[in-house]
N, C-alpha and C. Protein backbone atom coordinates (compact mmCIF):
# COMPACT_ATOMS: atom_id res chain seq x y z
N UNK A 1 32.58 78.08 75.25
CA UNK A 1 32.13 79.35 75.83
C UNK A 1 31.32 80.12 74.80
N UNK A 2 30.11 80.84 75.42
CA UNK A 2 28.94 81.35 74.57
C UNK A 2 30.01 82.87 74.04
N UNK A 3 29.98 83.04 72.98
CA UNK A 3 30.53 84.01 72.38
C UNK A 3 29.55 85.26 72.73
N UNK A 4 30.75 86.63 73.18
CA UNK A 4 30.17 87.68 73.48
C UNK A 4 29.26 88.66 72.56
N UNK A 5 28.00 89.35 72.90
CA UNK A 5 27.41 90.08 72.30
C UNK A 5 28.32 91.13 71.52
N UNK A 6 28.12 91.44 70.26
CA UNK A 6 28.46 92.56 69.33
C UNK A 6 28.01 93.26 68.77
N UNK A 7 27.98 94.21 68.89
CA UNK A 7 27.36 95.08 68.02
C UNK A 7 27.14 95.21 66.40
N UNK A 8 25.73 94.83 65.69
CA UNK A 8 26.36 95.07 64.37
C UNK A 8 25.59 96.40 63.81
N UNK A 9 26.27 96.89 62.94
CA UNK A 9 25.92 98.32 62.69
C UNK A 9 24.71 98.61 62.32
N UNK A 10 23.81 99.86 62.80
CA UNK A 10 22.80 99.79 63.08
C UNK A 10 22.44 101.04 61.68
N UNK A 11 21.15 101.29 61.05
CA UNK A 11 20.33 102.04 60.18
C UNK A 11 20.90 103.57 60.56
N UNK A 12 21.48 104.08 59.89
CA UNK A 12 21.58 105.62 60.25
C UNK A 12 20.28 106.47 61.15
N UNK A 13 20.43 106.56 61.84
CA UNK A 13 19.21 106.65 63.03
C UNK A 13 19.22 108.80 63.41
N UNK A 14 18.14 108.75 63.71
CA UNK A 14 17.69 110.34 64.35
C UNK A 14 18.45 110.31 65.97
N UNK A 15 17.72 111.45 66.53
CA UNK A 15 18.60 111.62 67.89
C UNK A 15 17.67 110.75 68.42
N UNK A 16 18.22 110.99 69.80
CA UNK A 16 17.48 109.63 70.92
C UNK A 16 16.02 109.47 70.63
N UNK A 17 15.53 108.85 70.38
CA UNK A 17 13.78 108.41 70.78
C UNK A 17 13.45 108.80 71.68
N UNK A 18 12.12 110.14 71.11
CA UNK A 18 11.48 110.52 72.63
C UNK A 18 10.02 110.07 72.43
N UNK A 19 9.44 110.56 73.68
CA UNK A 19 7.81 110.50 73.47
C UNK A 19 7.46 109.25 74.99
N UNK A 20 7.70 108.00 74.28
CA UNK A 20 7.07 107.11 75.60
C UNK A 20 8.88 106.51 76.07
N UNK A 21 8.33 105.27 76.76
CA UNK A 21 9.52 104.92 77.21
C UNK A 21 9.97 103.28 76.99
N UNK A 22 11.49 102.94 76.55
CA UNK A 22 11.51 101.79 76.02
C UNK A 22 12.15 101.08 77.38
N UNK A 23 11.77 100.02 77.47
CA UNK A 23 11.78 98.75 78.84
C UNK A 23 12.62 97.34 78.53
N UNK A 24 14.33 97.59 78.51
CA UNK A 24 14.83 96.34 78.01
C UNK A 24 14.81 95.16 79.08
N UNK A 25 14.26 94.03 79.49
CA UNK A 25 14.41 93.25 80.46
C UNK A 25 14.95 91.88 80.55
N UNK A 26 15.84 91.82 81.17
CA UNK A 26 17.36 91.04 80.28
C UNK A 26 17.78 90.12 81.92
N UNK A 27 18.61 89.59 81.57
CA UNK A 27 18.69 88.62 82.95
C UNK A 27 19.51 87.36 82.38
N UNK A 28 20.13 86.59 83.36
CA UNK A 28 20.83 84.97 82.58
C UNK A 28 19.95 84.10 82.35
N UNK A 29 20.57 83.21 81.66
CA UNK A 29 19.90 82.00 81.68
C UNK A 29 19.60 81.36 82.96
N UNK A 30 18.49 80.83 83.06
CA UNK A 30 18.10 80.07 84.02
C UNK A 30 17.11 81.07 85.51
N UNK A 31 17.24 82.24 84.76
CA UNK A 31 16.33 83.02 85.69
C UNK A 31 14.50 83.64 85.59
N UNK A 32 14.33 82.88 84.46
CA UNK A 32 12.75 83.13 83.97
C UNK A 32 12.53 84.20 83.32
N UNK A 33 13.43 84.73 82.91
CA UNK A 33 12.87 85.78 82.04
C UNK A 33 11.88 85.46 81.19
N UNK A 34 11.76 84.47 80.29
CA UNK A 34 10.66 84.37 79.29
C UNK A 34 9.72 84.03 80.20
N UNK A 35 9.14 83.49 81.43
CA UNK A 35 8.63 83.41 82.23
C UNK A 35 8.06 84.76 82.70
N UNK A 36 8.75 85.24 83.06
CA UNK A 36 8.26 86.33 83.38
C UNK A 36 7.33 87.47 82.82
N UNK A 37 8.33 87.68 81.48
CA UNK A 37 7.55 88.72 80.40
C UNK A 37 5.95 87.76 79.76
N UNK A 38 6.00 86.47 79.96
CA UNK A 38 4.52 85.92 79.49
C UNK A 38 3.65 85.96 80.40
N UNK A 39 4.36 86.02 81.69
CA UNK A 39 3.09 86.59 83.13
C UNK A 39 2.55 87.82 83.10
N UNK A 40 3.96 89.00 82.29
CA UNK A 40 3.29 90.41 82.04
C UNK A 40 2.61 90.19 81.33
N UNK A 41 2.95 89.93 79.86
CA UNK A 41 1.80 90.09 78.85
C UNK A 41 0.77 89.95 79.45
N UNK A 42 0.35 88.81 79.82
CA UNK A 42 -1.43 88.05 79.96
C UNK A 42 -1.82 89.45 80.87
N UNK A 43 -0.98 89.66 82.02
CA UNK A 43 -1.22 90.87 82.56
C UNK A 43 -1.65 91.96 82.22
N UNK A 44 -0.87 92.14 81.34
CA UNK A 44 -1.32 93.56 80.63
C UNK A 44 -2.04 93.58 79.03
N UNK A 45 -2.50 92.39 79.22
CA UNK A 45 -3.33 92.22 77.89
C UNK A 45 -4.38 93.21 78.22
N UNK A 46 -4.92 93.99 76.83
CA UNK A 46 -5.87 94.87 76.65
C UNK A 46 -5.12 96.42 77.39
N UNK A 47 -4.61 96.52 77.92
CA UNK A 47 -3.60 98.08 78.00
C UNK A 47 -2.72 98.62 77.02
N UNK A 48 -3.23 99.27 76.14
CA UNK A 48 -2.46 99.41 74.90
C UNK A 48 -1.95 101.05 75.00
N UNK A 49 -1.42 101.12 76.48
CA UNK A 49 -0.16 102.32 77.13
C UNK A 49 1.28 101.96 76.77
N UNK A 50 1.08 100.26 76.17
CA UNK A 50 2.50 99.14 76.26
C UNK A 50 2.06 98.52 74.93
N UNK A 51 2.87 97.72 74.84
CA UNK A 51 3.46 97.04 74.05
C UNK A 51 4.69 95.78 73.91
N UNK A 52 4.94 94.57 73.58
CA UNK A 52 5.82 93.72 73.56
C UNK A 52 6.47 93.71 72.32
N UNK A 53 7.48 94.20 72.05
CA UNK A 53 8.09 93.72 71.05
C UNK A 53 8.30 92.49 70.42
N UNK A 54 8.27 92.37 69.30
CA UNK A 54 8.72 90.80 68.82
C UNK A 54 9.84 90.92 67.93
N UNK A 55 11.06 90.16 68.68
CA UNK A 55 11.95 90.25 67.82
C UNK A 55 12.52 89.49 66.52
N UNK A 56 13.12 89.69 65.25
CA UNK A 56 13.55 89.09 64.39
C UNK A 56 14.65 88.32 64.73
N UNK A 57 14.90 87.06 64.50
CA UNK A 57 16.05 86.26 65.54
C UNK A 57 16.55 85.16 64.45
N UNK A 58 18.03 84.97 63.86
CA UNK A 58 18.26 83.95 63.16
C UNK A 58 18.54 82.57 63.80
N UNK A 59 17.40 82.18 63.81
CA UNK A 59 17.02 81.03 64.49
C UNK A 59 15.73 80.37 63.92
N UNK A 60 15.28 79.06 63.98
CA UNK A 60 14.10 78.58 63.71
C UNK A 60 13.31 78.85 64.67
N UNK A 61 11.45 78.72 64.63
CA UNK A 61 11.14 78.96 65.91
C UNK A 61 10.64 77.49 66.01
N UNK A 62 10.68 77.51 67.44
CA UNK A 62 10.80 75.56 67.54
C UNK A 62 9.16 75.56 68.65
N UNK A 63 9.08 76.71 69.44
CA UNK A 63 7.53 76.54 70.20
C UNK A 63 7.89 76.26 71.55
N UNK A 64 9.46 76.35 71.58
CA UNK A 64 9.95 76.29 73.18
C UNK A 64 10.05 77.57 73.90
N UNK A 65 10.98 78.57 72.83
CA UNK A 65 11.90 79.80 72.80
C UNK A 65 10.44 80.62 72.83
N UNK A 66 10.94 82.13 73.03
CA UNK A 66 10.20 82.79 72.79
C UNK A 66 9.65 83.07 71.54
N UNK A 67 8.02 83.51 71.17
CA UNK A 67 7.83 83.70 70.02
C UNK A 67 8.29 84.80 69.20
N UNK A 68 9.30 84.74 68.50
CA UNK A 68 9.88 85.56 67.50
C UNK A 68 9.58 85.48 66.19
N UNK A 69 9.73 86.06 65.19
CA UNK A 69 9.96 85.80 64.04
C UNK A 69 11.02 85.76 63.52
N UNK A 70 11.29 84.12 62.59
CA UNK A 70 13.23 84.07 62.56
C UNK A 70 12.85 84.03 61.14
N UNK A 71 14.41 84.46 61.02
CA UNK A 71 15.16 85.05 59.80
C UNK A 71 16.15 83.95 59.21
N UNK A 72 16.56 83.84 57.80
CA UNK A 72 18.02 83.63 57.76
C UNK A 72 19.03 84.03 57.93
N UNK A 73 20.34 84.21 58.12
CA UNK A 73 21.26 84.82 57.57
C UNK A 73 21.41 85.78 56.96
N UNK A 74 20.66 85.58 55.49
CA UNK A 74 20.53 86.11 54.38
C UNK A 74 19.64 86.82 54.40
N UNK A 75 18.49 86.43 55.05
CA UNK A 75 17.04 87.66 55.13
C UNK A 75 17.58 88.48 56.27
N UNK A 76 17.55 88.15 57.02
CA UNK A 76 18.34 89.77 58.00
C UNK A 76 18.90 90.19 57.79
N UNK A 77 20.00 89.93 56.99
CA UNK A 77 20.97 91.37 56.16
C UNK A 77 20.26 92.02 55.69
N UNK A 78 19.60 91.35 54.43
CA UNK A 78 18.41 92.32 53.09
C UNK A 78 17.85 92.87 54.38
N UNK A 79 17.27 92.15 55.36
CA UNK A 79 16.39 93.45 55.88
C UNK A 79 17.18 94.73 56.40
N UNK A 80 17.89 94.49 56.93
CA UNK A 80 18.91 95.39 57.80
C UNK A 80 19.67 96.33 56.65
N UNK A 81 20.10 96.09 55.69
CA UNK A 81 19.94 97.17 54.98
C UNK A 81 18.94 97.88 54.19
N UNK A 82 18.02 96.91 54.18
CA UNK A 82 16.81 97.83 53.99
C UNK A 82 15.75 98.59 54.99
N UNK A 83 17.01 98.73 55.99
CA UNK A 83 16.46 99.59 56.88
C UNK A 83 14.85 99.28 58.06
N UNK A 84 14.68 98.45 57.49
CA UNK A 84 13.63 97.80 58.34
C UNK A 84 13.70 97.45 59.89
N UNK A 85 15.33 97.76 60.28
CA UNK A 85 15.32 97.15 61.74
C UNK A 85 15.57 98.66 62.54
N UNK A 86 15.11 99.01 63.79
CA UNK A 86 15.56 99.92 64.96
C UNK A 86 16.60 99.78 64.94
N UNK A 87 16.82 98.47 65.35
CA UNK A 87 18.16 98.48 66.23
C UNK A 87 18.26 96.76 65.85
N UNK A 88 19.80 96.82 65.94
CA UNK A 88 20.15 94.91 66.07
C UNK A 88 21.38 94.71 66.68
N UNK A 89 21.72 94.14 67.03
CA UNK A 89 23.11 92.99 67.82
C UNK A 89 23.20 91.74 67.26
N UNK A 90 23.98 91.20 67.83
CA UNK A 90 24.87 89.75 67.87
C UNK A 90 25.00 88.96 69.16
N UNK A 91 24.62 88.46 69.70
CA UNK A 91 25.33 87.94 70.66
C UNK A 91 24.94 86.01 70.22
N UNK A 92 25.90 85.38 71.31
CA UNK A 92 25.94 83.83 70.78
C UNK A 92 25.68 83.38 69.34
N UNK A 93 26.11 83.82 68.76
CA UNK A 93 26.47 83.32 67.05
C UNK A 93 24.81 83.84 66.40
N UNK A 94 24.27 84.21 66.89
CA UNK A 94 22.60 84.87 66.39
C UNK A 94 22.22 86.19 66.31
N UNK A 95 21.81 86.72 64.89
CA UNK A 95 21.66 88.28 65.20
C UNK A 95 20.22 88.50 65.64
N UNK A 96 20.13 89.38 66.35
CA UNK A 96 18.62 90.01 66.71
C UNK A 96 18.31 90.88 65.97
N UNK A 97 17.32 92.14 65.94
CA UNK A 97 16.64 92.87 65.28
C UNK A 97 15.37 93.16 66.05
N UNK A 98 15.35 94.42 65.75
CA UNK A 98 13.93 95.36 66.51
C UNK A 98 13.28 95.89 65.41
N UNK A 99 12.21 95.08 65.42
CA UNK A 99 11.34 96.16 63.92
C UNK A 99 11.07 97.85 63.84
N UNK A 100 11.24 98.22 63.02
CA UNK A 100 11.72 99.94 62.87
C UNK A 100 10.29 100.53 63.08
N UNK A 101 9.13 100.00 62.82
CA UNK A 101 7.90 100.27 63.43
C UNK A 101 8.25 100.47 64.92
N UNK A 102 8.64 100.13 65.99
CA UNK A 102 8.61 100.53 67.33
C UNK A 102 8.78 101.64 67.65
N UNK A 103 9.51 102.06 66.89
CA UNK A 103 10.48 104.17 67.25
C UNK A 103 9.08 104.69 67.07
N UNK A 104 8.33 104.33 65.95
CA UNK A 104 6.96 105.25 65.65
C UNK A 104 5.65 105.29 66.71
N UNK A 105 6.18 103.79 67.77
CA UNK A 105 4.69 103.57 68.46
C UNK A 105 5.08 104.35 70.01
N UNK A 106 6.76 104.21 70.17
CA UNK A 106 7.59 104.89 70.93
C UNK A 106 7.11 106.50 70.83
N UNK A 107 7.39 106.96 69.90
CA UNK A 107 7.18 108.48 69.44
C UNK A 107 6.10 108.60 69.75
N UNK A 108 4.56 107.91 70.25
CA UNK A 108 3.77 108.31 70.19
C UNK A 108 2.70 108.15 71.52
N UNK A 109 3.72 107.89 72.00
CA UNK A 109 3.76 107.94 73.63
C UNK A 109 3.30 106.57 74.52
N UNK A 110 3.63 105.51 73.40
CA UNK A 110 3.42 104.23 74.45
C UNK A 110 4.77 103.33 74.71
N UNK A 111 4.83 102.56 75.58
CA UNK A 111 5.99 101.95 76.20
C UNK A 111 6.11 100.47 75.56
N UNK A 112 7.13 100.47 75.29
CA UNK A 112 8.16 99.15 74.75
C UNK A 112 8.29 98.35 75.68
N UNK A 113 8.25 97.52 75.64
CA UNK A 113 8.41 95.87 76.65
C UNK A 113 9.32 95.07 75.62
N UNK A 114 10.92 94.78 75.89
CA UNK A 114 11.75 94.16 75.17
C UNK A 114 12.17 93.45 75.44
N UNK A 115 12.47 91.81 75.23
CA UNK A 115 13.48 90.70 75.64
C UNK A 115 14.78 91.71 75.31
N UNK A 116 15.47 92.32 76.00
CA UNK A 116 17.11 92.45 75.68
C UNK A 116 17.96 91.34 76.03
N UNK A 117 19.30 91.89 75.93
CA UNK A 117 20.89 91.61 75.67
C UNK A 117 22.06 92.73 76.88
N UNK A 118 22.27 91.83 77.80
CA UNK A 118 22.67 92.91 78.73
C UNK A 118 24.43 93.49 78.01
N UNK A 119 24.77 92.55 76.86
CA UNK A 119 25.95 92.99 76.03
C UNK A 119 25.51 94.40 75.70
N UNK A 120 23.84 94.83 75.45
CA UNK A 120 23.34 95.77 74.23
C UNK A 120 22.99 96.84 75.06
N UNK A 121 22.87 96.79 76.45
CA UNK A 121 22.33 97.87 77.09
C UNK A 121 22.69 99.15 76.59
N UNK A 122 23.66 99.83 76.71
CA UNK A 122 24.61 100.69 76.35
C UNK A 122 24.26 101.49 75.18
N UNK A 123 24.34 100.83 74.09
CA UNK A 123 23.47 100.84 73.05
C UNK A 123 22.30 101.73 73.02
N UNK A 124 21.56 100.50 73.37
CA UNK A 124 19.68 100.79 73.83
C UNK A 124 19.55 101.86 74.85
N UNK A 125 20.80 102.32 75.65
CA UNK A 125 19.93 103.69 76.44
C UNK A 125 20.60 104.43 75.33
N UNK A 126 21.33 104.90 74.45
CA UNK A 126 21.93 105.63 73.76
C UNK A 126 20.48 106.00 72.65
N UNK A 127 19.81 104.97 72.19
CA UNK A 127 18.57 105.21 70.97
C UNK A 127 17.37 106.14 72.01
N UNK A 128 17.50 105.30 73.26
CA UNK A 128 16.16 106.04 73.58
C UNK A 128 16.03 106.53 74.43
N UNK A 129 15.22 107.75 74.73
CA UNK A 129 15.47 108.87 75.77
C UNK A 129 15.40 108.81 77.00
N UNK A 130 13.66 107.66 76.90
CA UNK A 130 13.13 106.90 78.14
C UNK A 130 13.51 105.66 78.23
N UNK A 131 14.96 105.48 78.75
CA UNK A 131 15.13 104.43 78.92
C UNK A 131 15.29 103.53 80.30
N UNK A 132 14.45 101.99 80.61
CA UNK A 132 14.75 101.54 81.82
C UNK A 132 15.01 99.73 81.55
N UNK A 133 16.49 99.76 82.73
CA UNK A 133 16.50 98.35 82.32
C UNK A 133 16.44 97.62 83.23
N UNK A 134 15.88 96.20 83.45
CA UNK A 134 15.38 95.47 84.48
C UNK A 134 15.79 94.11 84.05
N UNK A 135 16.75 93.99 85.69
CA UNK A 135 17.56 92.81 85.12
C UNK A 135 16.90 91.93 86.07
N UNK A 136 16.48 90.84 85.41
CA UNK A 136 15.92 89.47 86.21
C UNK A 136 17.35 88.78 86.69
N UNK A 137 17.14 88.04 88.08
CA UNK A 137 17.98 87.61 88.64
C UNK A 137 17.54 86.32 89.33
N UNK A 138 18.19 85.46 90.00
CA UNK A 138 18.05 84.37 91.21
C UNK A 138 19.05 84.63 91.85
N UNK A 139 18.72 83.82 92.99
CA UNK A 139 19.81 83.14 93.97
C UNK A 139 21.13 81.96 92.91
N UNK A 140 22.28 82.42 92.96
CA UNK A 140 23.41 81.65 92.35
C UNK A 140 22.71 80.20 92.54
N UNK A 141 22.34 79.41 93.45
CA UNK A 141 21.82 77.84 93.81
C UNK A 141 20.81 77.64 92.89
N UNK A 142 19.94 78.60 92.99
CA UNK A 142 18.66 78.34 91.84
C UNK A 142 18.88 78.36 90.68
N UNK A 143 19.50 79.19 89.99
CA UNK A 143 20.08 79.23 88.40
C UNK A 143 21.03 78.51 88.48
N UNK A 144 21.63 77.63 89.11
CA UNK A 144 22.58 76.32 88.79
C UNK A 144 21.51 75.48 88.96
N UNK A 145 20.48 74.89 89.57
CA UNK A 145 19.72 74.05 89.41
C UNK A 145 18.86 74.15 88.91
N UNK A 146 18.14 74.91 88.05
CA UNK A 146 17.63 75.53 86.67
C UNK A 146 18.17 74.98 85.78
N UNK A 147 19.55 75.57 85.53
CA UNK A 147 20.55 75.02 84.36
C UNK A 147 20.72 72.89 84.42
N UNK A 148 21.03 73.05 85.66
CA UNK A 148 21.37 71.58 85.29
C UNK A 148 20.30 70.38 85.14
N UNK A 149 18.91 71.09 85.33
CA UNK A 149 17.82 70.32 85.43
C UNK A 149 17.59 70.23 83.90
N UNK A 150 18.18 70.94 82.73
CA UNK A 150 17.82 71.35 81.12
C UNK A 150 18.96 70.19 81.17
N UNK A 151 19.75 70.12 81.50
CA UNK A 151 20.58 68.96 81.16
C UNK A 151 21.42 68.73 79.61
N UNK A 152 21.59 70.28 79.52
CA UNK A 152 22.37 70.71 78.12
C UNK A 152 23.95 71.12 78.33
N UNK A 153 24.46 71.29 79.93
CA UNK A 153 26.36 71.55 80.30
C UNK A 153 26.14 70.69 81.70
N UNK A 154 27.46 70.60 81.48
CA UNK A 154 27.88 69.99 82.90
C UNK A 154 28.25 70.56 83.97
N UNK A 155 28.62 70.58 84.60
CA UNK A 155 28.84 70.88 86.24
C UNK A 155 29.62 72.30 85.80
N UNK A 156 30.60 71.62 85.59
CA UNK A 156 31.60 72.88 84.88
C UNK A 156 31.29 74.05 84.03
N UNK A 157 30.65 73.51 83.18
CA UNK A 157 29.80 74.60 81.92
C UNK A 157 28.97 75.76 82.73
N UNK A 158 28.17 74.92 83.59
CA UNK A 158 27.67 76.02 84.38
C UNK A 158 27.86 77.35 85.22
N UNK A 159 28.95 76.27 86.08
CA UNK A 159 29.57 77.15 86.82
C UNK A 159 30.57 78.53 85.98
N UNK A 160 31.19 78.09 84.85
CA UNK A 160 31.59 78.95 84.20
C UNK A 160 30.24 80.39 83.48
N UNK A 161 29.31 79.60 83.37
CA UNK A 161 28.01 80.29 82.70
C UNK A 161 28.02 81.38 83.94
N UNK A 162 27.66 80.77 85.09
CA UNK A 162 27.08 81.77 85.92
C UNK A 162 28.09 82.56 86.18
N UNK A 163 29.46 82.56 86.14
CA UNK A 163 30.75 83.55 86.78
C UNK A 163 30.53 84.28 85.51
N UNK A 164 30.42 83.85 84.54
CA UNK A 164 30.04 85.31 83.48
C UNK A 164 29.09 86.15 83.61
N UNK A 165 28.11 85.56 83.67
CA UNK A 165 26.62 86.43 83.97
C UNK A 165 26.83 87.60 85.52
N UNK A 166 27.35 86.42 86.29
CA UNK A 166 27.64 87.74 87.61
C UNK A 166 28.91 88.88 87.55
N UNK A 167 29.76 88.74 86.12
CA UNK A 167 30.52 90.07 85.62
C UNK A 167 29.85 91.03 84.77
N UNK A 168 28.59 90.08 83.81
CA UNK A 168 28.08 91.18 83.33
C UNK A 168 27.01 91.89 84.27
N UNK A 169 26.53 91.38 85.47
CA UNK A 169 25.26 91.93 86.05
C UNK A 169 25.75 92.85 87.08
N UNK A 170 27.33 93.13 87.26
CA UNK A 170 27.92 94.00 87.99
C UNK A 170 28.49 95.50 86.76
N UNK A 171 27.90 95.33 85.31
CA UNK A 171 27.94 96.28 85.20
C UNK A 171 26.57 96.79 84.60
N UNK A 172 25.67 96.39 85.47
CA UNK A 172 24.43 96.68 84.87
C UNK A 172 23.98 97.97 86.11
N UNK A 173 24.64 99.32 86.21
CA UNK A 173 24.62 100.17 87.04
C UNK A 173 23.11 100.77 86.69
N UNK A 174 22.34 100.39 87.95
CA UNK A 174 21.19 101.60 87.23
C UNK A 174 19.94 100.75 87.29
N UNK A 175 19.95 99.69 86.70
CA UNK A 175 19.24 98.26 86.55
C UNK A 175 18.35 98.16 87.48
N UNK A 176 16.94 98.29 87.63
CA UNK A 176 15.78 97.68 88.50
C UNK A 176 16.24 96.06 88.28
N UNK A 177 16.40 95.62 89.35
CA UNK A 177 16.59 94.32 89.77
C UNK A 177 15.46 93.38 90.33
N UNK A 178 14.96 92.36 89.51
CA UNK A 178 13.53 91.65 90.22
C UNK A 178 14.55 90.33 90.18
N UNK A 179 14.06 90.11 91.84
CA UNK A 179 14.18 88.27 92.05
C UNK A 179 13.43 87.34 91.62
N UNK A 180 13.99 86.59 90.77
CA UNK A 180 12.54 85.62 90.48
C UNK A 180 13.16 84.03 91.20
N UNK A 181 13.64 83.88 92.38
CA UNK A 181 14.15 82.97 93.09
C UNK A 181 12.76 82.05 93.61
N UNK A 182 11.99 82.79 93.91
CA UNK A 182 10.89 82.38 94.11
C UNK A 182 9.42 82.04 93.69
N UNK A 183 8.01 82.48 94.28
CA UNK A 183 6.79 81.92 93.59
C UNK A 183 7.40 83.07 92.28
N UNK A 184 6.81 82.44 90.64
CA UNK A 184 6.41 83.61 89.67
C UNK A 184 5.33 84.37 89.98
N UNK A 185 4.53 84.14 90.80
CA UNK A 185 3.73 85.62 90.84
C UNK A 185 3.82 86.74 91.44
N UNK A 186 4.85 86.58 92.58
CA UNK A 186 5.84 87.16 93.05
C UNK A 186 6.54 88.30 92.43
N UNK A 187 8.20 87.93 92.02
CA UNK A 187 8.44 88.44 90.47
C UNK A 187 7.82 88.97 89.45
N UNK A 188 6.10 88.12 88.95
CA UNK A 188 5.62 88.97 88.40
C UNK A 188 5.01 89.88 88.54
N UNK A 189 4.39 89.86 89.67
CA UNK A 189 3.69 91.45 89.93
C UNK A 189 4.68 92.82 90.33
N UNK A 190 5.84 92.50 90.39
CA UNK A 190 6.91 93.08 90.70
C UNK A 190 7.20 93.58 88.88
N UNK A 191 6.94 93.07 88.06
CA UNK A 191 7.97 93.24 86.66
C UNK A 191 6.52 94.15 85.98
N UNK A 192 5.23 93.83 86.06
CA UNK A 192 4.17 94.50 85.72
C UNK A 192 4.08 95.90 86.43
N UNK A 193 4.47 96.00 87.78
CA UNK A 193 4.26 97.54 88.67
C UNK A 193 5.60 98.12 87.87
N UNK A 194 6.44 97.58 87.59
CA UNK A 194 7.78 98.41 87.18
C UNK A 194 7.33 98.93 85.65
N UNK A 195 6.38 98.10 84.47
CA UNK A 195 6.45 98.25 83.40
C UNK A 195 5.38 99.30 83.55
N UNK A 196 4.16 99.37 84.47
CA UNK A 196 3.38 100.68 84.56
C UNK A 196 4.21 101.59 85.53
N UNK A 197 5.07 101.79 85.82
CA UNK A 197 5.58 102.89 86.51
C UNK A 197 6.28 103.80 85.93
N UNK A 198 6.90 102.91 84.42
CA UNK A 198 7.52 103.68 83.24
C UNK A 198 6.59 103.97 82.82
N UNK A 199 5.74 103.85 82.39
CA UNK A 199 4.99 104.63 81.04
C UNK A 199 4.42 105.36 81.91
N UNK A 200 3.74 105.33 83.47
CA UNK A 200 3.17 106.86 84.04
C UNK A 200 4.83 107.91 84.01
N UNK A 201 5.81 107.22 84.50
CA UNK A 201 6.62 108.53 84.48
C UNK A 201 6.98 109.34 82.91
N UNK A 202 6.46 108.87 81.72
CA UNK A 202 6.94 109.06 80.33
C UNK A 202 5.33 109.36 79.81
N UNK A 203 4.27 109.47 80.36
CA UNK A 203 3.09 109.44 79.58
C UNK A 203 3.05 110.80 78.97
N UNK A 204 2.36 110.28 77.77
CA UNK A 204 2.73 112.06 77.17
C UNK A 204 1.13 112.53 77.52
N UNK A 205 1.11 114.08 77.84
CA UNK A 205 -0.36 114.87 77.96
C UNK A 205 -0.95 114.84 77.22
N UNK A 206 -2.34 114.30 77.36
CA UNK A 206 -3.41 114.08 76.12
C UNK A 206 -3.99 115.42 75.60
């Protein structure tokens, strides 16, 4: 069993982040999220109202995963106490990290686009003022045959995977919910109208 997200202690931080608005978009395995957020990008390439975060991830990057920049062990601590990160977690034996540059592009009235951690939500509306979270979803049938088509758990593994994911997505109160059960362009024009609907409701007056 994938070990639960944790919190690890975060940079002595200011009050909430105001100015634009930060966009965590989080979902289980097997529901396209990285799919999705690469349909926004191309989408919203050249709108610089937004922004994608790239996160620091102790992991190699292999050209499958999303593009991150990974860390060791050892280099994400040094960084993390050297204050370099927003914000970071734990979840499945890997720490994340948000480069501390974001609060500044945040503050200055443009919108965050984030792979989250639905362990971290809680968290992440606590840092920032404008906060919205959008949980990618399927049909239970489709994210079991997603999963078992990767051919990395068995029957069982899965089914246990998904009864977790549907305890954490029952406390995701609040959560813009996109189906991606179906075509991705679908879903994606659905995840792009939601990511411009935050930054018009957060745009700061020129």
């Amino acid at each position: 069993m994938a070990a639960a997200a944790r919190p690890i202690s975060d940079p002595a931080s200011l009050l909430p982040v105001t100015g634009g608005a930060f966009i965590a978009v989080v979902g289980p395995s097997g529901a396209g999220k990285d799919t999705l957020l690469n349909h926004a990008r191309q989408a919203l390439a050249g709108d610089d109202r937004g922004f994608f975060v790239q996160r620091v991830i102790t992991r190699p990057a292999d050209g499958a995963t999303e593009d991150h920049v990974p860390a060791t062990p050892a280099e994400f601590e040094a960084a993390r106490r050297a204050g370099r990160f927003a914000f970071t977690w734990e979840a499945h034996g890997l720490q994340y990290g948000l480069p501390i540059e974001i609060d500044a592009r945040i503050r200055a009235g443009r919108t965050a686009i984030c792979n989250g951690s639905r362990a971290a939500l809680s968290r992440l509306q606590s840092r920032y003022a404008h906060f919205v979270a959008i949980n990618v979803t399927a049909r239970r049938e489709v994210l079991a045959n997603r999963l078992a088509a990767r051919g990395r758990e068995s029957r069982e593994e899965i089914l246990e995977r998904l009864d977790r994911s549907a305890a954490l997505d029952k406390s995701l109160y609040g959560a813009l919910e996109i189906d991606n059960s179906g075509a991705i362009e679908i879903a994606g024009a659905a995840l792009v109208a939601a990511i411009k609907a935050a930054g018009r409701k957060w745009a700061q007056p020129s």
